[in-house]
C-alpha atoms as a PDB file:
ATOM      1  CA  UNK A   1       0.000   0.000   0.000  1.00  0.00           C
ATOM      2  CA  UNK A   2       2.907   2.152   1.135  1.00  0.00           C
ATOM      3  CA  UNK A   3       4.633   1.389  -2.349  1.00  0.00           C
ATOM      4  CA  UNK A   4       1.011   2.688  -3.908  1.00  0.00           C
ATOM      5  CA  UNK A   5       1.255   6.156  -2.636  1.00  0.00           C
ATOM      6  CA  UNK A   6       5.288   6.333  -3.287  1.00  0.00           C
ATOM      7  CA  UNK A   7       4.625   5.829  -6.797  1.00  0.00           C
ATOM      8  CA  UNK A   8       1.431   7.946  -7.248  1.00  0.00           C
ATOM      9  CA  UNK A   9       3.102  10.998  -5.161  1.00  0.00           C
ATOM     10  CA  UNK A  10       6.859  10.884  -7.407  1.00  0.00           C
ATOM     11  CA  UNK A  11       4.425  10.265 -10.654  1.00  0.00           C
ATOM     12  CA  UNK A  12       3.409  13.381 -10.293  1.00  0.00           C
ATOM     13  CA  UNK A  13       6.381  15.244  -9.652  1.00  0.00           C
ATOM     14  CA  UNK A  14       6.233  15.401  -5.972  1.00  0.00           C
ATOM     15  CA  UNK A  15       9.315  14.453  -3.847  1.00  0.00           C
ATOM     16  CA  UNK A  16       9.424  13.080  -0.425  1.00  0.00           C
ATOM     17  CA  UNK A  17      11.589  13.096   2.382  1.00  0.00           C
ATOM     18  CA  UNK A  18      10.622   9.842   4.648  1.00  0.00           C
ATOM     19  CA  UNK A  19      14.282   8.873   5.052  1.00  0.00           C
ATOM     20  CA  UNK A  20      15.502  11.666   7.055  1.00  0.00           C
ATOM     21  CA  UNK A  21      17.039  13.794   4.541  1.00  0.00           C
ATOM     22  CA  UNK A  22      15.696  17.110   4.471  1.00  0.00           C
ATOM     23  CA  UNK A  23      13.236  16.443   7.250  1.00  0.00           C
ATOM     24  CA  UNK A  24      14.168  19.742   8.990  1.00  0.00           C
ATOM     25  CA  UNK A  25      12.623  21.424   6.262  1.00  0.00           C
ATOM     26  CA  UNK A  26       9.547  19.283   6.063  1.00  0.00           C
ATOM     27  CA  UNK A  27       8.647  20.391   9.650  1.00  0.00           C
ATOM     28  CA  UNK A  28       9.320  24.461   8.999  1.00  0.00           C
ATOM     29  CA  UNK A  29       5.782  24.743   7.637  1.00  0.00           C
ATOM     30  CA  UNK A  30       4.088  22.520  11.069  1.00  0.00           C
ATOM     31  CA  UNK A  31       6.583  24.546  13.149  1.00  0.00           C
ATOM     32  CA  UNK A  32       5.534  27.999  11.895  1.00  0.00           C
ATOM     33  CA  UNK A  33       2.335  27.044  12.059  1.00  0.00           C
ATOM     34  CA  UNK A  34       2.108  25.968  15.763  1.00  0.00           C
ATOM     35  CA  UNK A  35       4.046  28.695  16.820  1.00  0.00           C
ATOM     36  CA  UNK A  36       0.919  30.896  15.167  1.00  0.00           C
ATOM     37  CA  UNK A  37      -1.458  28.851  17.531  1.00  0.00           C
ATOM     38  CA  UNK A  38       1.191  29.283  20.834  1.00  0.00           C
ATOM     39  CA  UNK A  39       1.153  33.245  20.535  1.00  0.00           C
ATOM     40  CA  UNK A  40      -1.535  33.800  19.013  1.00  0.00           C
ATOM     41  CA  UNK A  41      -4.429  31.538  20.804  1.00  0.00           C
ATOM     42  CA  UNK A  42      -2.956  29.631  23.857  1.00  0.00           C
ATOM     43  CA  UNK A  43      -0.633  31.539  25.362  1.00  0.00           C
ATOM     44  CA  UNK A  44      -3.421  34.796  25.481  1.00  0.00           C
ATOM     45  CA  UNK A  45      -6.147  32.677  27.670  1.00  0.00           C
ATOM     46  CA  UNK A  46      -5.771  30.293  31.076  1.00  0.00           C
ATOM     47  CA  UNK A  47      -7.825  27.575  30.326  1.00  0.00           C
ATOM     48  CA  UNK A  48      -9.980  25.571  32.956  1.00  0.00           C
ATOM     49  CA  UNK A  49      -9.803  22.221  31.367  1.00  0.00           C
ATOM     50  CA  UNK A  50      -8.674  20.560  28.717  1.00  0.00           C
ATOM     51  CA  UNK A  51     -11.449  20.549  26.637  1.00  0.00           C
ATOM     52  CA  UNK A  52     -11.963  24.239  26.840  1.00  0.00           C
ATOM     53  CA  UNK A  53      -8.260  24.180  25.358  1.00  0.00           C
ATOM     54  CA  UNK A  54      -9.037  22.244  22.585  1.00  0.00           C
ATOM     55  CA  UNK A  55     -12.673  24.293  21.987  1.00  0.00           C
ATOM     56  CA  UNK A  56     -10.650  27.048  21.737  1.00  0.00           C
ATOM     57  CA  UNK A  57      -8.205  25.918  19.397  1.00  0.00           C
ATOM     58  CA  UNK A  58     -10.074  24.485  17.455  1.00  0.00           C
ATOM     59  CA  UNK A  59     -12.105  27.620  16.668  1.00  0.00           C
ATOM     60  CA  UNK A  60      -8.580  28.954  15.898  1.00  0.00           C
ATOM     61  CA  UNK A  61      -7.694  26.564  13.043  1.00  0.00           C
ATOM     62  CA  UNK A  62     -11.275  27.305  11.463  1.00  0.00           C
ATOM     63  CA  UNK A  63     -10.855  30.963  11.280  1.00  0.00           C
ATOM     64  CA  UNK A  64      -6.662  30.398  10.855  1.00  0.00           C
ATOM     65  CA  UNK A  65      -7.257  28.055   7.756  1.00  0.00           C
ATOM     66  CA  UNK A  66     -10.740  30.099   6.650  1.00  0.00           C
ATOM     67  CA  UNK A  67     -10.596  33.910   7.667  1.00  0.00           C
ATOM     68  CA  UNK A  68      -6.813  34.670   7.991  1.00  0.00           C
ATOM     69  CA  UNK A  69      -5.045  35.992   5.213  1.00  0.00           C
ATOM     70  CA  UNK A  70      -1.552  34.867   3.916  1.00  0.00           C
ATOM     71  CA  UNK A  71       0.981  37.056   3.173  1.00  0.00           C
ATOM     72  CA  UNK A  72       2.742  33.899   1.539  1.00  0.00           C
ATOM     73  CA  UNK A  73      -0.458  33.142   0.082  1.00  0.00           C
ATOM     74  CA  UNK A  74      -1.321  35.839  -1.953  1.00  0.00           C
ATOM     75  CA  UNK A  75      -3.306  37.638   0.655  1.00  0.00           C
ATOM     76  CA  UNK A  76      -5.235  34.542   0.523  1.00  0.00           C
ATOM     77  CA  UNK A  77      -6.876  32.298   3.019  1.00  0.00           C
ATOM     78  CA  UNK A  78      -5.137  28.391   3.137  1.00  0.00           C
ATOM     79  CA  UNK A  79      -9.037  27.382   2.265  1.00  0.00           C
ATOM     80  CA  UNK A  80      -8.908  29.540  -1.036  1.00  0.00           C
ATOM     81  CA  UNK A  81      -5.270  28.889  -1.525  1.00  0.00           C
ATOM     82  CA  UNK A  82      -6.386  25.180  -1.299  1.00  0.00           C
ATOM     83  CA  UNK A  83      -9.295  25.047  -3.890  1.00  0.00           C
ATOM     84  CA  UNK A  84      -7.451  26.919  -6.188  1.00  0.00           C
ATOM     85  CA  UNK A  85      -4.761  24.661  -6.706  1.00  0.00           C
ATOM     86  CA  UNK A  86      -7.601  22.076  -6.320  1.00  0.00           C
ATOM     87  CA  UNK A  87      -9.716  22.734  -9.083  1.00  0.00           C
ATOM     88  CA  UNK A  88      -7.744  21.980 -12.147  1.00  0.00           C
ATOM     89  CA  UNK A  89      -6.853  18.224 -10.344  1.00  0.00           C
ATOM     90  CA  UNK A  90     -10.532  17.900  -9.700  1.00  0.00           C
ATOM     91  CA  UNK A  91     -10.967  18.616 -13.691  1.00  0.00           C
ATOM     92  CA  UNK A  92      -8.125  16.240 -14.393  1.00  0.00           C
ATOM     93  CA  UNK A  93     -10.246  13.623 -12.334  1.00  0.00           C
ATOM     94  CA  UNK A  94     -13.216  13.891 -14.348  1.00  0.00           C
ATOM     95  CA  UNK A  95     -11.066  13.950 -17.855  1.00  0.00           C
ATOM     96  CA  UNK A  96      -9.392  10.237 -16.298  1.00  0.00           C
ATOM     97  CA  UNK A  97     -13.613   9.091 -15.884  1.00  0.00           C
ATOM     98  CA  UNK A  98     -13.058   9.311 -12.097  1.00  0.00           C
ATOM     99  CA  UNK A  99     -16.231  10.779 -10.624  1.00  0.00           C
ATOM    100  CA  UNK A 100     -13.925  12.513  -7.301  1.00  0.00           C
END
């Protein structure tokens, strides 16, 4: 199954870095991003329980990935940088007959 994805992901012209190589770089964007959530989310409130954290987070990452814009991005959200670079795979999808 592993094989599956290895050979779907390099067929189209992605690389990947599962063998520790260049791993430091993988993690920059997960890094960056949880450093966003630190400063600005959970280091601003005292939270009474766990689950009130992860409420609050949570509401974070929605507005994060569908309200904040991206310098990086174009001034974009992640959710409209995301469907844009969606929608010509999704045409591509119907072209192959796949109905996804």
């Amino acid at each position: 199954m592993m094989m599956v994805f290895i050979t779907a992901v390099k067929n189209r012209g992605g690389k990947l870095s599962i063998d520790c190589r260049g791993a430091w770089r993988d993690n920059v964007f997960v890094e960056r991003l949880w450093k966003s959530v630190k400063y600005e989310r959970a280091y601003l409130h005292a939270y009474d329980t766990v689950s009130n954290a992860r409420k609050s987070i949570m509401e974070y990452m929605d507005w994060y990935n569908q309200k904040r814009p991206h310098s990086r991005l174009g001034k974009k959200t992640p959710d409209e940088a995301y469907a844009e670079r969606m929608s010509p795979v999704r045409g591509q999808c119907k072209k192959s007959g796949d109905s996804t």
